[in-house]
N, C-alpha and C. Protein backbone atom coordinates (compact mmCIF):
# COMPACT_ATOMS: atom_id res chain seq x y z
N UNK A 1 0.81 -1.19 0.00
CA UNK A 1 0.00 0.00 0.00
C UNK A 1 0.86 1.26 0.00
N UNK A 2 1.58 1.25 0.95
CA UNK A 2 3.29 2.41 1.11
C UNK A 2 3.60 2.77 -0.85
N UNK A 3 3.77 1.50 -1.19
CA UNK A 3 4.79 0.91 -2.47
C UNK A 3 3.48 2.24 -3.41
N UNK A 4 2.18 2.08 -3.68
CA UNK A 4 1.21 2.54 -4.33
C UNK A 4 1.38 3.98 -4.15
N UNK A 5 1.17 4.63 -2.59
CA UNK A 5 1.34 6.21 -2.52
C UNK A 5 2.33 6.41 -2.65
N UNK A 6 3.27 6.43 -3.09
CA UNK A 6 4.45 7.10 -3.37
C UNK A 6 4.86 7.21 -4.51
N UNK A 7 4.40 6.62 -5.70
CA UNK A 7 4.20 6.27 -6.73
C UNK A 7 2.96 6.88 -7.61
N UNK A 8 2.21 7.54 -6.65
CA UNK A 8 0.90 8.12 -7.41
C UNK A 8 1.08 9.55 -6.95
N UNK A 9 1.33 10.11 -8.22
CA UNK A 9 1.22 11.96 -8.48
C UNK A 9 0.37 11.94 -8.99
N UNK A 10 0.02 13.31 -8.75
CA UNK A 10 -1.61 14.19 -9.25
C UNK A 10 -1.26 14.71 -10.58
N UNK A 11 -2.08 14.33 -11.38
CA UNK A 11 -1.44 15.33 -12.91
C UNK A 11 -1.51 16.86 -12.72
N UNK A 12 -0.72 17.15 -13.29
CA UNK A 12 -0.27 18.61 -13.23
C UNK A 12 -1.24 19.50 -14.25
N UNK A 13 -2.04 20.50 -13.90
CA UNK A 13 -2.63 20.94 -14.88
C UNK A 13 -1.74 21.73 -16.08
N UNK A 14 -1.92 22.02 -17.18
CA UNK A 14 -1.19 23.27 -18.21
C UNK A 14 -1.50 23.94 -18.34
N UNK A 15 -1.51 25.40 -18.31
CA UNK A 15 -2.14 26.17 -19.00
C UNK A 15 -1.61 26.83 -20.38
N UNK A 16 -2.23 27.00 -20.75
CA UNK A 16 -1.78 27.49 -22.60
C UNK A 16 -1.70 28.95 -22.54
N UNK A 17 -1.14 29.64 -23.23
CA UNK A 17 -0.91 30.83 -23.26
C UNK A 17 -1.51 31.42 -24.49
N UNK A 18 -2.24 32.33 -24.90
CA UNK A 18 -3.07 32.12 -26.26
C UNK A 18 -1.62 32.60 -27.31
N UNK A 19 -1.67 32.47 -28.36
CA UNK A 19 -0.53 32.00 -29.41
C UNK A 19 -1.50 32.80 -30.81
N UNK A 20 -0.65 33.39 -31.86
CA UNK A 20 -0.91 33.82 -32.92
C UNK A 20 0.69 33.46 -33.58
N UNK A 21 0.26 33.01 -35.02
CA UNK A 21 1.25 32.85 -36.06
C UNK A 21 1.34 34.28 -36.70
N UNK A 22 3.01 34.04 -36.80
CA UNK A 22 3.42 35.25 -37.39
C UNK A 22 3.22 34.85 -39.18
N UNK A 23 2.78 36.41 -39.92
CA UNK A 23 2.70 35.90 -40.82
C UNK A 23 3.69 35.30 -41.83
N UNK A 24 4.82 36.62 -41.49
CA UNK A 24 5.85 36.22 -42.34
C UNK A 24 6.67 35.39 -42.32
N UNK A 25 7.21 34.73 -40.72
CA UNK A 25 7.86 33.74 -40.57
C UNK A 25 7.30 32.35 -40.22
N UNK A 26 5.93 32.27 -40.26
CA UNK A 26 4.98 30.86 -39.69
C UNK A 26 5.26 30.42 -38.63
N UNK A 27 5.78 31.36 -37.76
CA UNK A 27 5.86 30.57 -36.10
C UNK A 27 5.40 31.33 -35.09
N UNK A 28 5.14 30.61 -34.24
CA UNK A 28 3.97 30.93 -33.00
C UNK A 28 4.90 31.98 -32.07
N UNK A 29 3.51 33.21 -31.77
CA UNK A 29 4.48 34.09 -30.69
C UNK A 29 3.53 34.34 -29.57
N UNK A 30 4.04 34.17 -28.99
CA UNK A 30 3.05 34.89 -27.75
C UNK A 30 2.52 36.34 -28.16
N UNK A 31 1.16 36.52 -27.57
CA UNK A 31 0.57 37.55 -27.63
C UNK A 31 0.63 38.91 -27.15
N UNK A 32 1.47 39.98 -27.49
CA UNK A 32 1.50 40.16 -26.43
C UNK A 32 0.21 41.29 -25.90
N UNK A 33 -0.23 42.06 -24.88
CA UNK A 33 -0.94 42.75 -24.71
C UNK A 33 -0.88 43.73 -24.59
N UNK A 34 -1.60 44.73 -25.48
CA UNK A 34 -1.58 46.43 -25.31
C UNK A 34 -1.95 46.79 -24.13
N UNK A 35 -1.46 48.04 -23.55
CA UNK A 35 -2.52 48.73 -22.87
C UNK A 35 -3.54 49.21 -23.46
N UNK A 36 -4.99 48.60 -23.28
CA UNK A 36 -6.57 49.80 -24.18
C UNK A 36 -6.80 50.96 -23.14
N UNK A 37 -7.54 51.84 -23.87
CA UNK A 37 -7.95 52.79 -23.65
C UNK A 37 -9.70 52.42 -22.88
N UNK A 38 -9.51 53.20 -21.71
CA UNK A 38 -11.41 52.69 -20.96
C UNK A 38 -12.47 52.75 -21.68
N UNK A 39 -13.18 52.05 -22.10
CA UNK A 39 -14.18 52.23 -22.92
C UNK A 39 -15.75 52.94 -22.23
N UNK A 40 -16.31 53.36 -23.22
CA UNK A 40 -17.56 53.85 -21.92
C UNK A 40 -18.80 53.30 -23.32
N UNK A 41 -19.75 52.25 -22.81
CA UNK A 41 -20.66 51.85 -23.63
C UNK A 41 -21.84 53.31 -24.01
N UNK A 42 -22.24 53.07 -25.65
CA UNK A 42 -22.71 54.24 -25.99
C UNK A 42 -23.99 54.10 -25.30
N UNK A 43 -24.99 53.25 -25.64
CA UNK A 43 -26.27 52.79 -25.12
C UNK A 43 -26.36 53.10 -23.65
N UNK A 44 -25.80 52.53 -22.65
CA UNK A 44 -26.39 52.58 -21.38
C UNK A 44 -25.47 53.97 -20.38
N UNK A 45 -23.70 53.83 -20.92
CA UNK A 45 -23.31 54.47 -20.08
C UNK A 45 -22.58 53.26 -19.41
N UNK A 46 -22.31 52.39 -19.27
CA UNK A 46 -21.53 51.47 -18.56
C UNK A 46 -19.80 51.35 -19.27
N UNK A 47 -19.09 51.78 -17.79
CA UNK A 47 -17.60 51.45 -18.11
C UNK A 47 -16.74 50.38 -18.03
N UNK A 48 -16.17 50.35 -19.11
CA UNK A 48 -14.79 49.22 -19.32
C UNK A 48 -13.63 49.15 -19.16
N UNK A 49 -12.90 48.68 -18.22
CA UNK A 49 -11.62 48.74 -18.04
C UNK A 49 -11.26 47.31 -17.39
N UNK A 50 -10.00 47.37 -17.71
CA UNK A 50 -9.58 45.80 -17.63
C UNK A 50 -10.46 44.44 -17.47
N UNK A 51 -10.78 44.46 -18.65
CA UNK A 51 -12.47 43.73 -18.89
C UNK A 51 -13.01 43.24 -18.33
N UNK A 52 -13.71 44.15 -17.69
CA UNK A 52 -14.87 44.42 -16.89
C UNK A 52 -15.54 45.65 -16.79
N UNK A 53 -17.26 45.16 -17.42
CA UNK A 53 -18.11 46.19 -17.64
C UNK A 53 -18.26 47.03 -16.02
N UNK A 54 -18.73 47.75 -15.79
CA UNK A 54 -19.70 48.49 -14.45
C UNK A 54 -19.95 49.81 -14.61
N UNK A 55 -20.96 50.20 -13.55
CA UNK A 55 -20.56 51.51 -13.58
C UNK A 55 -20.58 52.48 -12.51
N UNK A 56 -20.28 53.61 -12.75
CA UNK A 56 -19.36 54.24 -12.04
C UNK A 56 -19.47 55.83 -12.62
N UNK A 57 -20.72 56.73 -12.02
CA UNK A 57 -20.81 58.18 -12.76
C UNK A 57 -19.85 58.94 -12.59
N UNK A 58 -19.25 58.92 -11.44
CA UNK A 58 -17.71 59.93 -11.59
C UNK A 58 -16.73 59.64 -12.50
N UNK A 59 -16.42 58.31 -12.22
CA UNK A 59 -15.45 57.64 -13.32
C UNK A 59 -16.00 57.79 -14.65
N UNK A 60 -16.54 58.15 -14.86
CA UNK A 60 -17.25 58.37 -16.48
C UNK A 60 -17.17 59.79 -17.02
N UNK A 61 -17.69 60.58 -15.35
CA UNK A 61 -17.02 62.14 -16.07
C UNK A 61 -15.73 62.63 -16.00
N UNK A 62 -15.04 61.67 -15.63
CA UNK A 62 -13.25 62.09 -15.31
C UNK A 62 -12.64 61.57 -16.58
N UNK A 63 -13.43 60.66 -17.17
CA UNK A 63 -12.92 59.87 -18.23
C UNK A 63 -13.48 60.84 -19.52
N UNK A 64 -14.96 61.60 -19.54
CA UNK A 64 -15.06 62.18 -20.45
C UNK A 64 -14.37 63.59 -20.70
N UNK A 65 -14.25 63.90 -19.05
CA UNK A 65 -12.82 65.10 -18.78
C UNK A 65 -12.04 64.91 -19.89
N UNK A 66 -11.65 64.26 -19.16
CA UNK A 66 -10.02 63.59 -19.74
C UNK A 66 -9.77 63.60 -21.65
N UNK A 67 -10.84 62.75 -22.25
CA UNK A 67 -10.92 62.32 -23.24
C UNK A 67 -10.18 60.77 -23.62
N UNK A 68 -10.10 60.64 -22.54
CA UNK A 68 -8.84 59.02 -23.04
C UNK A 68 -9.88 57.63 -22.75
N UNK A 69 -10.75 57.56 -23.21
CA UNK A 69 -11.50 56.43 -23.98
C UNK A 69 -11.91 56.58 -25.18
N UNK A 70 -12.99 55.14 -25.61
CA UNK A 70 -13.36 54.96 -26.64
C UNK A 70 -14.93 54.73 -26.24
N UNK A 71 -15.57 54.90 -27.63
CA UNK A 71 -17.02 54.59 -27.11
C UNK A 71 -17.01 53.40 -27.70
N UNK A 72 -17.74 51.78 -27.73
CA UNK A 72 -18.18 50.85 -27.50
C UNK A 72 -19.05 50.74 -27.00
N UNK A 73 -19.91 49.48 -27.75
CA UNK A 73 -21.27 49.01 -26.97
C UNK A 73 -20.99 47.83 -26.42
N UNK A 74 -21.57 47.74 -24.77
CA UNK A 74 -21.14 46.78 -24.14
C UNK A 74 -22.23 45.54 -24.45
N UNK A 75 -21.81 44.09 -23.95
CA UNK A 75 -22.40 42.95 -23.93
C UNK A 75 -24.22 43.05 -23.68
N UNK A 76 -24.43 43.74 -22.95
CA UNK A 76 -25.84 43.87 -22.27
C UNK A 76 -26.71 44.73 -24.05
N UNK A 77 -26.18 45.57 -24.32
CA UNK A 77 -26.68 46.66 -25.31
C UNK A 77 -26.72 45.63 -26.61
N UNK A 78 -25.34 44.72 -26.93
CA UNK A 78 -25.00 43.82 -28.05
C UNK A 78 -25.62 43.34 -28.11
N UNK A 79 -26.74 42.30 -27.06
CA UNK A 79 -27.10 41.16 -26.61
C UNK A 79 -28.90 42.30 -27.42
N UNK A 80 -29.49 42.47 -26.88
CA UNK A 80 -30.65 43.84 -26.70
C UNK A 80 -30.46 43.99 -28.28
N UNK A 81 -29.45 44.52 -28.69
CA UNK A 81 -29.82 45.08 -30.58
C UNK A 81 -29.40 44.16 -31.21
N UNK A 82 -28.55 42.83 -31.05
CA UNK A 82 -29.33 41.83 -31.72
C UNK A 82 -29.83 40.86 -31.78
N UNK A 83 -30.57 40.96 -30.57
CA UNK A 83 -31.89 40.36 -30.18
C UNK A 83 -31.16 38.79 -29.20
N UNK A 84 -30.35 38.89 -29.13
CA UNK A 84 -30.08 37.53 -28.62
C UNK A 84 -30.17 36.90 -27.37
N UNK A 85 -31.47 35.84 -27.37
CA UNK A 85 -32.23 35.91 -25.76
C UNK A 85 -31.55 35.00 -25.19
N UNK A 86 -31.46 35.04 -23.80
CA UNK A 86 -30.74 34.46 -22.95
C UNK A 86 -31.65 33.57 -22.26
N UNK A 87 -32.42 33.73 -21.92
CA UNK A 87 -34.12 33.76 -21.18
C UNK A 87 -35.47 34.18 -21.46
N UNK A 88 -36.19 33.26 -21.24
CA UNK A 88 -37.62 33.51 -21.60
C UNK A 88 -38.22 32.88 -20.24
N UNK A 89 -38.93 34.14 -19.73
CA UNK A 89 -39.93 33.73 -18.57
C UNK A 89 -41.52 34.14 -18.71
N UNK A 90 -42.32 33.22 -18.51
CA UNK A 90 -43.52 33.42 -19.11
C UNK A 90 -44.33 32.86 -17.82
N UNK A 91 -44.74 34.21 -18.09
CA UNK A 91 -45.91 34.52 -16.84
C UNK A 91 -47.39 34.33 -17.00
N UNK A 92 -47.92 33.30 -16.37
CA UNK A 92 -49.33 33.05 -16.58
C UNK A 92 -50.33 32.63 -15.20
N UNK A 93 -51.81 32.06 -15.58
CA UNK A 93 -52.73 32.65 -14.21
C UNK A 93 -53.49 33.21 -13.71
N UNK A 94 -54.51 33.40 -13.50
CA UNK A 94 -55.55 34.48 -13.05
C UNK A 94 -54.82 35.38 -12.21
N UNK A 95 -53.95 35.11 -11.40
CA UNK A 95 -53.47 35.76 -10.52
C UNK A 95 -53.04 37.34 -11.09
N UNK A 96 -52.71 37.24 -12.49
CA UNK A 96 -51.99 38.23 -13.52
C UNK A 96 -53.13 39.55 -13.09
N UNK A 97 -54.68 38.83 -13.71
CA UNK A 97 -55.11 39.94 -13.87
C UNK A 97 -55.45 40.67 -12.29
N UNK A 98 -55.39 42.06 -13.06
CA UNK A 98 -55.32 43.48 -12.02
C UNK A 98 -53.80 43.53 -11.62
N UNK A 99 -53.04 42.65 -11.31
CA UNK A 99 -51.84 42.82 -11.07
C UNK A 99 -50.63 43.00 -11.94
N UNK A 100 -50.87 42.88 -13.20
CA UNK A 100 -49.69 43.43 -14.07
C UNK A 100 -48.66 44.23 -13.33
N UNK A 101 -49.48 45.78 -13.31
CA UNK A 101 -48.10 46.72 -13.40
C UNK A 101 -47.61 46.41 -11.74
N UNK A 102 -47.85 45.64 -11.02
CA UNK A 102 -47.29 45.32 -9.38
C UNK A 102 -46.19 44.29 -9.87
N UNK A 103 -46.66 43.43 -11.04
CA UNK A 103 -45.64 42.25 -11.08
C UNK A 103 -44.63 43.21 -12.16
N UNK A 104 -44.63 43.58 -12.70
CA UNK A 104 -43.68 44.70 -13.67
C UNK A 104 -42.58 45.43 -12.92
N UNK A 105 -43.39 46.22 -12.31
CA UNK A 105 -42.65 47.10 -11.15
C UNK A 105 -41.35 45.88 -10.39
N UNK A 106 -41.66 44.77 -9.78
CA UNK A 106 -41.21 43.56 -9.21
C UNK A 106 -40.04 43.42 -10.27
N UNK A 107 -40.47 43.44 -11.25
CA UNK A 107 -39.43 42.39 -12.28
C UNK A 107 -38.33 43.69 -12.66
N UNK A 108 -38.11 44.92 -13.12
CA UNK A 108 -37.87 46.21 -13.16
C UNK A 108 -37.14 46.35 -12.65
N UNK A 109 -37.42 46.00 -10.73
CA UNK A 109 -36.73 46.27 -9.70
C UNK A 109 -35.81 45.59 -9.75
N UNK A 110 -35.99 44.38 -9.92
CA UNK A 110 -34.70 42.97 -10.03
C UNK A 110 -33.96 43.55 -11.06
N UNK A 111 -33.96 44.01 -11.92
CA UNK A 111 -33.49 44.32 -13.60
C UNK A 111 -32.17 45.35 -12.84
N UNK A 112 -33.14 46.45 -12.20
CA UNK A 112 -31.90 47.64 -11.75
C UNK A 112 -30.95 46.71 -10.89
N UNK A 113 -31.34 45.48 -9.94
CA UNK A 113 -29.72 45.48 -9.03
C UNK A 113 -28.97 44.49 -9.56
N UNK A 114 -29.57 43.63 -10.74
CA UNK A 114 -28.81 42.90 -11.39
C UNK A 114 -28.35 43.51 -12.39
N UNK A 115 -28.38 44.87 -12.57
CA UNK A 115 -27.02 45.57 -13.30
C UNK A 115 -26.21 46.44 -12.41
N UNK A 116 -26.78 46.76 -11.67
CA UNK A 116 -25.97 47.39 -10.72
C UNK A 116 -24.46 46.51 -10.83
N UNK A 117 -24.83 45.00 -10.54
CA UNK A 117 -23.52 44.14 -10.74
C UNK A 117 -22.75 43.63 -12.27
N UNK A 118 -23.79 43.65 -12.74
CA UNK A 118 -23.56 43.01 -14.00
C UNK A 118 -24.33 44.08 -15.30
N UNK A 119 -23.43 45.01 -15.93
CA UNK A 119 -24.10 45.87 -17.12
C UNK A 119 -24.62 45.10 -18.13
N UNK A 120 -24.63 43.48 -18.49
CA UNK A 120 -25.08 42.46 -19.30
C UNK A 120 -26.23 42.06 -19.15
N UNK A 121 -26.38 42.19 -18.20
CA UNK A 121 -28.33 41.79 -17.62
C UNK A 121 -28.93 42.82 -17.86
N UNK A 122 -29.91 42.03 -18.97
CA UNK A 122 -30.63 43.50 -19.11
C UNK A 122 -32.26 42.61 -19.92
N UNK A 123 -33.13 43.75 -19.62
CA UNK A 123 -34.30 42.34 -20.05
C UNK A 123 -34.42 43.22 -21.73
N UNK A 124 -34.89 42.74 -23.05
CA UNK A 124 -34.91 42.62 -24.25
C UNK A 124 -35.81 43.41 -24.53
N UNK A 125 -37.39 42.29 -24.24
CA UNK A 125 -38.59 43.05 -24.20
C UNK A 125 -39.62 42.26 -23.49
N UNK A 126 -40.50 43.24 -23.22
CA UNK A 126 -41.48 42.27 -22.27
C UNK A 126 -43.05 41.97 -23.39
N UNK A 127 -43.41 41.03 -23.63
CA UNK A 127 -45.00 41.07 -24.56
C UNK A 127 -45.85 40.36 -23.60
N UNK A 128 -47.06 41.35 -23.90
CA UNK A 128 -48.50 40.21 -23.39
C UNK A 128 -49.07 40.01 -24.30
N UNK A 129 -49.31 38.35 -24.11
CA UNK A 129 -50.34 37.89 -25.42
C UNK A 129 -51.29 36.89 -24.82
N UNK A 130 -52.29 37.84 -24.61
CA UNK A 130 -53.53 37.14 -23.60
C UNK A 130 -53.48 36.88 -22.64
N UNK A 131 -53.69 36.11 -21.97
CA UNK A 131 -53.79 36.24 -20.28
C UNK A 131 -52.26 36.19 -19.84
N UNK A 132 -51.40 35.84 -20.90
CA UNK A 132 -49.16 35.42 -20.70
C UNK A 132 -48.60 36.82 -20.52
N UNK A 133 -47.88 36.63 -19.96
CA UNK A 133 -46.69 38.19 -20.09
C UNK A 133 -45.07 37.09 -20.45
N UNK A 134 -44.85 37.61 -21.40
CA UNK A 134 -43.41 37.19 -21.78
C UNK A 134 -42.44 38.37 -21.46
N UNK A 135 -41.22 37.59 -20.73
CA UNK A 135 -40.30 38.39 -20.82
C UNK A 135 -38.84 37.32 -21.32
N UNK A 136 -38.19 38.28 -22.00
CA UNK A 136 -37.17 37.86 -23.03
C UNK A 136 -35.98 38.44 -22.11
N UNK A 137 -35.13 37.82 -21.99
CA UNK A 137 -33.98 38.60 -21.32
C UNK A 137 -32.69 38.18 -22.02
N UNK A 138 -31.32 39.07 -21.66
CA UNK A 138 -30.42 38.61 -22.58
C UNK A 138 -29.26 37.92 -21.71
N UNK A 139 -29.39 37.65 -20.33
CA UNK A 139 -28.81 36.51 -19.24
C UNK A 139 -29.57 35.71 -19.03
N UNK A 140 -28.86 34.19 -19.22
CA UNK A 140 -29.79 33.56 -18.51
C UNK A 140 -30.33 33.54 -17.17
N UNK A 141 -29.15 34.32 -16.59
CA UNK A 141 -29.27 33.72 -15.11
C UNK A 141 -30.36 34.66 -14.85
N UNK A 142 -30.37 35.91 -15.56
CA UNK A 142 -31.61 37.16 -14.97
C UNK A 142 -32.92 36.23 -14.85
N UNK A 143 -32.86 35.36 -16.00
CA UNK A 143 -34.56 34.88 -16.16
C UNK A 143 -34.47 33.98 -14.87
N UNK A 144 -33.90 33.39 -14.85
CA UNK A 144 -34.12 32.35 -13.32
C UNK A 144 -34.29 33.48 -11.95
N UNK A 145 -33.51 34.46 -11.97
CA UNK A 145 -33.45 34.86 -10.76
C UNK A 145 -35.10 35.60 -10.47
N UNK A 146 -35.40 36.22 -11.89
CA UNK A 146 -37.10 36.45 -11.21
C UNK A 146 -37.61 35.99 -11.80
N UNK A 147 -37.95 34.62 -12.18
CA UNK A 147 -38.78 33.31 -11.75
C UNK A 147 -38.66 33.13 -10.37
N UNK A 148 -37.72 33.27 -9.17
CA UNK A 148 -37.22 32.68 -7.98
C UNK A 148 -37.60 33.89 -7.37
N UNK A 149 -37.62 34.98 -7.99
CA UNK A 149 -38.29 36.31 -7.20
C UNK A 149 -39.52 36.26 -6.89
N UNK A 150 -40.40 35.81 -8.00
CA UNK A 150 -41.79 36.06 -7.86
C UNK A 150 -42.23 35.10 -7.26
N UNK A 151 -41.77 33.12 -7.35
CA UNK A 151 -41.39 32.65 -6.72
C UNK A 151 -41.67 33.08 -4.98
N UNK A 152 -40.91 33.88 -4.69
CA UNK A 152 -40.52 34.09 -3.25
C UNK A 152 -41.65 35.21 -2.53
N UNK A 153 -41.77 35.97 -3.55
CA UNK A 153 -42.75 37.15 -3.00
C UNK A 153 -44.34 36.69 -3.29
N UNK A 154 -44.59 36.27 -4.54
CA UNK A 154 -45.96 35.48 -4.42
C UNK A 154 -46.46 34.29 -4.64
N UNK A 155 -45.43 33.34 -4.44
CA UNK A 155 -45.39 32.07 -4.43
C UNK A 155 -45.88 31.91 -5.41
N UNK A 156 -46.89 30.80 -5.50
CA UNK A 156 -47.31 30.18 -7.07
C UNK A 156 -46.45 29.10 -7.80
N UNK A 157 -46.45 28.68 -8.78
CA UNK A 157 -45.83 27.38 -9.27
C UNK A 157 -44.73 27.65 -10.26
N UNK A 158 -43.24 27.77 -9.98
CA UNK A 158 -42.69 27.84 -10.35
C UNK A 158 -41.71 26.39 -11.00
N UNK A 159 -41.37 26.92 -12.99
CA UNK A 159 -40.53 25.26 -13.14
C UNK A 159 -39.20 26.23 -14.45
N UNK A 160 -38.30 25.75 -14.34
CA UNK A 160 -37.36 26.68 -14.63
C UNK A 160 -36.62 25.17 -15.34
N UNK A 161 -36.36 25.68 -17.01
CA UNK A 161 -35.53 24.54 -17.66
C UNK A 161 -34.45 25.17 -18.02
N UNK A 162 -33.49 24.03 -17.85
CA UNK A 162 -32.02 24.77 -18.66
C UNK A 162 -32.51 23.95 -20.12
N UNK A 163 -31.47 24.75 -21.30
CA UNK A 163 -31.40 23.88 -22.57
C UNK A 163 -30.28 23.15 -22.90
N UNK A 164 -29.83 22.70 -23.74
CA UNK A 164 -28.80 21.71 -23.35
C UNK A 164 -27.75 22.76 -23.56
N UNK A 165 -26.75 22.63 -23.26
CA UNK A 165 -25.32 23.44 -23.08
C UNK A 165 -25.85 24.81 -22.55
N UNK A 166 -26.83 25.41 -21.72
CA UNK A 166 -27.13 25.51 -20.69
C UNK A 166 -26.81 27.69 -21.32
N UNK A 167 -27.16 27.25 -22.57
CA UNK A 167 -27.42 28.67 -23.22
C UNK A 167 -28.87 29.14 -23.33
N UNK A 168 -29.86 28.58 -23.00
CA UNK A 168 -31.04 29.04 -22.75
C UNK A 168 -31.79 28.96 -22.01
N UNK A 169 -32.50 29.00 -20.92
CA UNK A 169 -33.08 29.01 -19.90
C UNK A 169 -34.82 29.46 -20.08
N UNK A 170 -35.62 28.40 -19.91
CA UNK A 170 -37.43 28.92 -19.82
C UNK A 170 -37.17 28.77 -18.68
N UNK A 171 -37.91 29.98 -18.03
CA UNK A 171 -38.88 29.81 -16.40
C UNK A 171 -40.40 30.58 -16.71
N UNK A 172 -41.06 29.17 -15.97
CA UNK A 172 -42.96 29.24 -16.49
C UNK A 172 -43.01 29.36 -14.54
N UNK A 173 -44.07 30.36 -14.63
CA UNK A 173 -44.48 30.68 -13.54
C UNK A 173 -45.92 31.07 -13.57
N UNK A 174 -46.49 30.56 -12.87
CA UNK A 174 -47.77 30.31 -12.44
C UNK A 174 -48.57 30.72 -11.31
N UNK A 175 -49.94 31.40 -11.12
CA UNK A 175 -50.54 31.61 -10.19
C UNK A 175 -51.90 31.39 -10.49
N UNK A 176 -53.07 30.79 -10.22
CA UNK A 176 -53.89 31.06 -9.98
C UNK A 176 -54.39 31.41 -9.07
N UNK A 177 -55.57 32.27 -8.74
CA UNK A 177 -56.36 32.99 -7.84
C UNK A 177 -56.90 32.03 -7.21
């Protein structure tokens, strides 16, 4: 048993270093990295620096002081103009009617502190089509988190699917009266 542990190492992980071929000589160089300039997204106002979106209103007017960024549209705005949904939560139930703009207001609210952290969460568009309210979002995780909101504040029947490789997310939520 001695003879076995002493004899058994842990594989060593690698990490790769990302690599571009040169053109003229066909051999691999390391990359190396510029310093960029802070970006400030045109759409919302959210800043970029050492990649990572947030934001930050002083830092935005010191930066527009200044002049030493670029404008860019961040992930959340990209995601929003071209249309690319992350989440679909679909709201249904008697419970809906009279309560729309209470459950709106609810979902809105979640919207502002999940960018507060994340300028990528952002919901698409919201449609009602008959007694349903759809909302389209461009994180998945936003759509789960208020499914689990409304969930929590007015209970009801909540069922939340991932899709396979876990790029799309339905949450169906339910109330009847």
């Amino acid at each position: 048993m001695k003879r076995l542990q002493q004899e058994y190492q842990p594989m060593r992980r690698i990490f790769y270093r990302p690599r571009q071929i040169d053109a003229e000589d066909g051999k691999y160089h390391i990359r190396k990295e510029e310093p960029s300039l802070a970006r400030i997204c045109s759409g919302c106002g959210a800043i970029s620096l050492e990649k990572r979106w947030f934001f930050d209103k002083a830092l935005k007017e010191e930066l527009i002081n200044s002049g030493q960024f670029e404008y860019e549209c961040c992930p959340g705005c990209a995601a929003v103009e071209a249309e690319e949904v992350g989440g679909v939560v679909l709201l249904s139930g008697g419970f809906l009617e009279g309560r729309t703009d209470e459950l709106l207001k609810a979902i809105q609210h979640e919207e502002e502190e999940l960018r507060a952290d994340n300028p990528a969460s952002m919901i698409i568009n919201i449609a009602s089509s008959g007694e349903n309210i759809v909302i389209r979002t461009a994180n998945p995780f936003m759509a789960e988190r208020i499914g689990k909101k409304l969930k929590k504040a007015y209970d009801g029947e909540l069922a939340i699917i991932w899709s396979h490789e876990d790029r799309l997310v339905r949450v169906y939520w339910s109330r009847e009266e």
